[in-house]
C-alpha atoms as a PDB file:
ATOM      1  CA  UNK A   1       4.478  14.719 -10.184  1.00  0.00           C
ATOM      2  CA  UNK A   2       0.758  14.979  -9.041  1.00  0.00           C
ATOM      3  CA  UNK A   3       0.157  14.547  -5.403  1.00  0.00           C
ATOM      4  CA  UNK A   4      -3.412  14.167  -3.967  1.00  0.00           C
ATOM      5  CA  UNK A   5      -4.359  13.580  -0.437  1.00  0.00           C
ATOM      6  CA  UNK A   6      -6.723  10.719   0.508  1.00  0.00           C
ATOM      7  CA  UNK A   7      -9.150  10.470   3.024  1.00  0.00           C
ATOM      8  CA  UNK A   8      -6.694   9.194   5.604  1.00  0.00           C
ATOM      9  CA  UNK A   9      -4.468  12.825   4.828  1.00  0.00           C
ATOM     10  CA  UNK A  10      -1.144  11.587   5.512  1.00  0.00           C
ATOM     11  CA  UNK A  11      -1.881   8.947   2.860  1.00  0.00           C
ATOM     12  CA  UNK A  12      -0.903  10.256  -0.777  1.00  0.00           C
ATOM     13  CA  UNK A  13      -1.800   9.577  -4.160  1.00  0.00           C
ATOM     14  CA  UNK A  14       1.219  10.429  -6.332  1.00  0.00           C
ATOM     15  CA  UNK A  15       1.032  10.251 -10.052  1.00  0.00           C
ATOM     16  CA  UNK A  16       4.364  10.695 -12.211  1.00  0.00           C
ATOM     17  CA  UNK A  17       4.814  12.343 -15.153  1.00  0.00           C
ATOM     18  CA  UNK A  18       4.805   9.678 -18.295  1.00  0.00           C
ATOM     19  CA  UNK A  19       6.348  10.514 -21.380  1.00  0.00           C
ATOM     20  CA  UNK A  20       4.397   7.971 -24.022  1.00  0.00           C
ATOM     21  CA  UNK A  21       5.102   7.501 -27.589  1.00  0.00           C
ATOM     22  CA  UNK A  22       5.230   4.863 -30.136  1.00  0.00           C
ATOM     23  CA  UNK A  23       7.936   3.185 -28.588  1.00  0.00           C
ATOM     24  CA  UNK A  24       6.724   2.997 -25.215  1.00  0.00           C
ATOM     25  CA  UNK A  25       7.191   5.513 -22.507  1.00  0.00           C
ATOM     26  CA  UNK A  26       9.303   6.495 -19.810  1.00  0.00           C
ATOM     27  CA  UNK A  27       9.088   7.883 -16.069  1.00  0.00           C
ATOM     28  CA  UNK A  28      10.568   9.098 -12.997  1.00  0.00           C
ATOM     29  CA  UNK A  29       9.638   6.006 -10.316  1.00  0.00           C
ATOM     30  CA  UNK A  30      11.236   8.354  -7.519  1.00  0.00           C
ATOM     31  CA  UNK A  31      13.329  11.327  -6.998  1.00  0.00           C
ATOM     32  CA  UNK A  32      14.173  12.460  -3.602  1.00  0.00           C
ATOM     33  CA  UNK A  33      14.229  16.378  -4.719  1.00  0.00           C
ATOM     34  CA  UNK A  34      11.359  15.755  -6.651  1.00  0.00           C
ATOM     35  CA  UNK A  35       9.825  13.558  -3.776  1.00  0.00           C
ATOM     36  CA  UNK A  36      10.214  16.407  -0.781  1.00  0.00           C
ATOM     37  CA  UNK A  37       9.042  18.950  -3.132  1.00  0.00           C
ATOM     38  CA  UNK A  38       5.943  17.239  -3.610  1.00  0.00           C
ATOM     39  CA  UNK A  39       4.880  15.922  -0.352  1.00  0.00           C
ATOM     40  CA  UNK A  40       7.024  18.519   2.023  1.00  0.00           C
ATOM     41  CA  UNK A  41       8.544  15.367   3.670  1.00  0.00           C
ATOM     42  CA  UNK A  42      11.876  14.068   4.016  1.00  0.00           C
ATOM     43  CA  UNK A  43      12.429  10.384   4.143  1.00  0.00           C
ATOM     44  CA  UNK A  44      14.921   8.238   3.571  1.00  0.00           C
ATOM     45  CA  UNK A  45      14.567   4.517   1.826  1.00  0.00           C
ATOM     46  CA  UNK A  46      16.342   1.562   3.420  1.00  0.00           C
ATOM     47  CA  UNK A  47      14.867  -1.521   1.705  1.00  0.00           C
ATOM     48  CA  UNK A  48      12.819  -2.116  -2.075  1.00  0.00           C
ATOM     49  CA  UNK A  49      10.881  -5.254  -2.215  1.00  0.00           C
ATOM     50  CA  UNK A  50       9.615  -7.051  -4.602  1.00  0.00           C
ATOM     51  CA  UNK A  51       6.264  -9.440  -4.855  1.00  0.00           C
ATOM     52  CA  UNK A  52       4.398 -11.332  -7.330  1.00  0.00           C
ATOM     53  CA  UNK A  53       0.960 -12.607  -6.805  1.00  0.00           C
ATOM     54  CA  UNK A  54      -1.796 -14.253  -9.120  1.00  0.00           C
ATOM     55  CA  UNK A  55      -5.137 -13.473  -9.397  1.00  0.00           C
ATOM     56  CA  UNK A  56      -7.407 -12.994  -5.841  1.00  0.00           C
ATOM     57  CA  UNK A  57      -4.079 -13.035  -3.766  1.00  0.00           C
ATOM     58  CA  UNK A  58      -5.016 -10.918  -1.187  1.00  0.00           C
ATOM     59  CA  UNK A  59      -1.785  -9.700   0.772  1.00  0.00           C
ATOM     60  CA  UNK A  60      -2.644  -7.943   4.398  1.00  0.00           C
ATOM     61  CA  UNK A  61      -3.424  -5.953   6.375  1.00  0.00           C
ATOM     62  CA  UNK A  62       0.076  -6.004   7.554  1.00  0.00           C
ATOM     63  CA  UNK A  63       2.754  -3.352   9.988  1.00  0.00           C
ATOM     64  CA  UNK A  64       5.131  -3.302  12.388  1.00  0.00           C
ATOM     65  CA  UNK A  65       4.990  -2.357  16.090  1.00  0.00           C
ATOM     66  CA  UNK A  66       8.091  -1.447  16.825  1.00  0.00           C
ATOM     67  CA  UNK A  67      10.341   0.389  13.606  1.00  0.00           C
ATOM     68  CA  UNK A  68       7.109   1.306  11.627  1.00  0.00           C
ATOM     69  CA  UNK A  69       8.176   1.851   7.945  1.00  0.00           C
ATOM     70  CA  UNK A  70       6.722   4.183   5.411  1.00  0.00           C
ATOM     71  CA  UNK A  71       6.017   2.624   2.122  1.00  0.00           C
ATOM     72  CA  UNK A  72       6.143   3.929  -1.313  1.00  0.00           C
ATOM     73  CA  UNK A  73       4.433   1.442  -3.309  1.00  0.00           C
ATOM     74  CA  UNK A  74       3.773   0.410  -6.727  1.00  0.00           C
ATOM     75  CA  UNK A  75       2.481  -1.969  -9.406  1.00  0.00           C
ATOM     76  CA  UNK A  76       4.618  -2.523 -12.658  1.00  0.00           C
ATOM     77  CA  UNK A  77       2.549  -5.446 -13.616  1.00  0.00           C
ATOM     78  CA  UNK A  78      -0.891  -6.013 -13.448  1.00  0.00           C
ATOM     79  CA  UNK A  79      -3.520  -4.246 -11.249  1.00  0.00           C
ATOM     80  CA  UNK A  80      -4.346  -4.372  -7.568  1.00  0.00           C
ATOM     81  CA  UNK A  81      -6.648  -2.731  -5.323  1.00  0.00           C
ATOM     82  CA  UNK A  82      -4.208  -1.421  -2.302  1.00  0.00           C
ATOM     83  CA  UNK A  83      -5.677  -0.586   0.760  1.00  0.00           C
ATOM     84  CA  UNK A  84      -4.420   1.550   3.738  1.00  0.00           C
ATOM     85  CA  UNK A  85      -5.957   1.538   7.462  1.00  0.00           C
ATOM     86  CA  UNK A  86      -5.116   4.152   9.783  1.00  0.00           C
ATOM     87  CA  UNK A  87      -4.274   2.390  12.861  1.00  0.00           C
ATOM     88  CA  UNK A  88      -2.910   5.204  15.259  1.00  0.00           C
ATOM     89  CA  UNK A  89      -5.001   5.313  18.197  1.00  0.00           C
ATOM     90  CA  UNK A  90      -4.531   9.336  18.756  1.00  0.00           C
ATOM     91  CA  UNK A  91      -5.389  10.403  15.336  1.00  0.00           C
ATOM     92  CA  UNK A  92      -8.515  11.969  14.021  1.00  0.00           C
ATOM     93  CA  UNK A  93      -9.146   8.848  10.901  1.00  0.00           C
ATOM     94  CA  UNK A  94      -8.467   5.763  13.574  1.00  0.00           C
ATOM     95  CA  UNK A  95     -10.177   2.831  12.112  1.00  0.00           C
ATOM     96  CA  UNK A  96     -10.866   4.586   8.493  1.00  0.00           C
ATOM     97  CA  UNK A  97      -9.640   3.092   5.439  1.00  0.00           C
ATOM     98  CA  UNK A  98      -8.795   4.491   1.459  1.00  0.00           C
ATOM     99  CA  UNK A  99      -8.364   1.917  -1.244  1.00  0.00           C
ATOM    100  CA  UNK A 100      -7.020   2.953  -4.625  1.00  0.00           C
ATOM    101  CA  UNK A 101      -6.647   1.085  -7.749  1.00  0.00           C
ATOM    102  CA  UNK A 102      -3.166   0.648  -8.336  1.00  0.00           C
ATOM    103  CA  UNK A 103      -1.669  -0.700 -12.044  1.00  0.00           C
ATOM    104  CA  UNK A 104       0.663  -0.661 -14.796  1.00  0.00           C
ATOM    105  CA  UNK A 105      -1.591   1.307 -16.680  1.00  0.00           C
ATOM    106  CA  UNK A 106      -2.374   4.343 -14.450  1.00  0.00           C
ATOM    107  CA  UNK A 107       1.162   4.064 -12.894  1.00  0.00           C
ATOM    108  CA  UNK A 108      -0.218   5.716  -9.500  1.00  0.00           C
ATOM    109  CA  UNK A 109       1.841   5.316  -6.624  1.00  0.00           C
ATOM    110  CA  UNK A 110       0.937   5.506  -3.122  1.00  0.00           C
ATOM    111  CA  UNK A 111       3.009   6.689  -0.140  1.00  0.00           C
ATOM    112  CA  UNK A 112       2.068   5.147   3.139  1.00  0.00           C
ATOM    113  CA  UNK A 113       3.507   6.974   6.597  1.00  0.00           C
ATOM    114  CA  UNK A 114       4.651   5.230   9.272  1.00  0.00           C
ATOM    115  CA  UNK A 115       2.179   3.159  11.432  1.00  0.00           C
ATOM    116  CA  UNK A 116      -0.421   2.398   8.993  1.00  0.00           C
ATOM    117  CA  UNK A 117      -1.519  -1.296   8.274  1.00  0.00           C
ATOM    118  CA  UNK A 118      -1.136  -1.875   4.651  1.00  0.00           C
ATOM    119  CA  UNK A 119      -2.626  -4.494   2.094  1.00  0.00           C
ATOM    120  CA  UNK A 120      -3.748  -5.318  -1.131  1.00  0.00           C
ATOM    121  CA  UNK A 121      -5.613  -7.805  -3.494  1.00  0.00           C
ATOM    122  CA  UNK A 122      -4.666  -8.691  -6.907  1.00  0.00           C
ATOM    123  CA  UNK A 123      -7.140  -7.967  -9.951  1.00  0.00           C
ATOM    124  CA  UNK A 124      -5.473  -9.064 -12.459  1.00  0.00           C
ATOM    125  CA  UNK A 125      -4.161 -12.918 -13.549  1.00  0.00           C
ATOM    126  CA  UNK A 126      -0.943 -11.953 -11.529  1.00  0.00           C
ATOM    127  CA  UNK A 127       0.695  -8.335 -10.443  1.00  0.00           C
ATOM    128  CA  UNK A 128       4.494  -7.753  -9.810  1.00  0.00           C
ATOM    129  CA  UNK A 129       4.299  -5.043  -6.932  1.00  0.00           C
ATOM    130  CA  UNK A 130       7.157  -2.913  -5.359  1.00  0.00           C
ATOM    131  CA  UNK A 131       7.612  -1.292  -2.517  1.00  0.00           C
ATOM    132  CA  UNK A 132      10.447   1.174  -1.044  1.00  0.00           C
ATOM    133  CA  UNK A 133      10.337   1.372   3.064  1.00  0.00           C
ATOM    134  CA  UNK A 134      11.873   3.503   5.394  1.00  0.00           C
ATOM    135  CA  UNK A 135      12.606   0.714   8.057  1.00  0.00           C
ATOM    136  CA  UNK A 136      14.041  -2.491   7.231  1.00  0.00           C
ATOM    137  CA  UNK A 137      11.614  -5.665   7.945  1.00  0.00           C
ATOM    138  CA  UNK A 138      12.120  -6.597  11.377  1.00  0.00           C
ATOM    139  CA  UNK A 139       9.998 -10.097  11.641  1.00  0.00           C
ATOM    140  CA  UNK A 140       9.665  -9.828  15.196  1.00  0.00           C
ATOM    141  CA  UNK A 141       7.641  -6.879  15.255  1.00  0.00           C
ATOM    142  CA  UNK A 142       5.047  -7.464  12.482  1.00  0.00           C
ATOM    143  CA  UNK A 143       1.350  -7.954  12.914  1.00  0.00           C
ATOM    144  CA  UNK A 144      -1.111  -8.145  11.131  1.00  0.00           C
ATOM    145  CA  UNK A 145      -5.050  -6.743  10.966  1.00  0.00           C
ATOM    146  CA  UNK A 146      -7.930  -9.280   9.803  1.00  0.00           C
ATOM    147  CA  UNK A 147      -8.084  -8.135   6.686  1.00  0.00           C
ATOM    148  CA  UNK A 148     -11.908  -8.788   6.977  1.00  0.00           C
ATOM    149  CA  UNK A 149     -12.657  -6.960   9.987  1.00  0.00           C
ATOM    150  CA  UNK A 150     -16.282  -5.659  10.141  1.00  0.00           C
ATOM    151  CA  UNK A 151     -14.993  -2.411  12.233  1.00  0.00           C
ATOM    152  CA  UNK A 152     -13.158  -1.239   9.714  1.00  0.00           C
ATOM    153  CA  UNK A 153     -15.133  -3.197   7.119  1.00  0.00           C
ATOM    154  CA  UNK A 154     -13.338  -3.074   4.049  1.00  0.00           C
ATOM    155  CA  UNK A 155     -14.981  -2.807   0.755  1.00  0.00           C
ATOM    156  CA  UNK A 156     -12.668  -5.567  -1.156  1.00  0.00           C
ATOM    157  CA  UNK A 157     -14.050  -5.780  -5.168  1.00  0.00           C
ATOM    158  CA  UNK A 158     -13.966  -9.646  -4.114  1.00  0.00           C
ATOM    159  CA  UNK A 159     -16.921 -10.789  -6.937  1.00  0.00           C
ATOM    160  CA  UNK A 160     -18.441 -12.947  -4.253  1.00  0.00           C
ATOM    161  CA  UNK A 161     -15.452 -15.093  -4.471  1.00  0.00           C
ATOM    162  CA  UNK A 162     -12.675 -15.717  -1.436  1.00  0.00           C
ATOM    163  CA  UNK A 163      -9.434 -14.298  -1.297  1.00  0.00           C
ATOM    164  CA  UNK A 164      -6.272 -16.406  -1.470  1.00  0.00           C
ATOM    165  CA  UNK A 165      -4.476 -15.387   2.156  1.00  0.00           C
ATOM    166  CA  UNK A 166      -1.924 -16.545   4.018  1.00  0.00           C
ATOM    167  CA  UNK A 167      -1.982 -18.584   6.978  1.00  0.00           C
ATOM    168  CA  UNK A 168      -0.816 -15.648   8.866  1.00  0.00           C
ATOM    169  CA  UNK A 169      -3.282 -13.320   7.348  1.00  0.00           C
ATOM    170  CA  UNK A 170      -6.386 -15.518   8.074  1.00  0.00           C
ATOM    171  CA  UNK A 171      -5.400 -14.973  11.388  1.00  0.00           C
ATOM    172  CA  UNK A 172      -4.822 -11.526  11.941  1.00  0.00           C
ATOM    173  CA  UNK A 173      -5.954  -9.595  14.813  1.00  0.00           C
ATOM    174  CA  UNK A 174      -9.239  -7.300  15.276  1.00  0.00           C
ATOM    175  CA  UNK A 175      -8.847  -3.524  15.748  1.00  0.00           C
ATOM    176  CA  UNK A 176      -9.871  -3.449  18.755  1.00  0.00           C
ATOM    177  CA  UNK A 177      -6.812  -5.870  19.259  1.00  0.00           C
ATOM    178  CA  UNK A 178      -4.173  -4.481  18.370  1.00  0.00           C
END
């Protein structure tokens, strides 16, 4: 497995070895030995999850106050742009953002620490995304940053056309908010 730091260092890029051929091809999704190794961490998964979303969905920016979870995420359908904002006030990338192009093709995954607001928007005509956390979803304590706030200011690939967002989403909070 290939791991590459992102501007936001905690955040990693992690690429699996794919074995292709004319049959198909076949990889690793995770591997705790394989996972610590990699990143030097040691986590442990207490939920997978499981979305589908069509074309433009934009799903985000989204965390949870109290029982933050890390996120190992991934798309095994389609193609989305995912998008990670550092939202710790004490460290040294508060307020930056990374986006990476996430997709069945590439097979990238991204690993999110604990107390980062996550999102994404779909590129493709739909995109089945999964996700492993280290906390289970505690509805009480989620929040959610505008996904369009000109702090942080987001470069979305949008094409001059609206997201789709939730109700919720539309009405997430400012940075300075939270």
């Amino acid at each position: 497995m290939r791991v590459t730091s992102t501007a936001i260092a905690d955040v990693l890029l992690m690429e699996p070895r794919v074995f292709s051929d004319a049959r198909g091809f076949f990889l690793e999704s995770y591997n705790e030995k394989v996972f610590a190794q990699a990143t030097g961490l040691q986590v442990q998964f207490v939920q997978d999850n499981h979305s589908r979303s069509q074309r433009r969905v934009l799903r985000g920016m989204h965390f949870q106050s109290e029982n933050p979870q890390g996120k190992l995420v991934r798309v095994v359908a389609g193609a989305v742009f995912d998008v990670v904002v550092d939202i710790r006030p004490d460290s040294p990338t508060y307020g930056s953002w990374v986006g990476e192009a996430l997709s069945v093709d590439n097979q990238r995954q991204l690993w999110i620490p604990p107390g980062l607001a996550h999102g994404f928007l779909v590129l493709s005509e739909s995109a089945d995304f999964l996700y492993k956390t280290t906390e289970y979803y505690h509805p009480a304590s989620e929040r959610c940053l505008a996904w369009n706030d000109p702090t942080v200011a987001i470069d979305w690939p949008l094409e001059d056309k609206p997201p789709l967002v939730s109700e919720k989403d539309a009405k997430g909070l400012r940075l300075n908010q939270l």
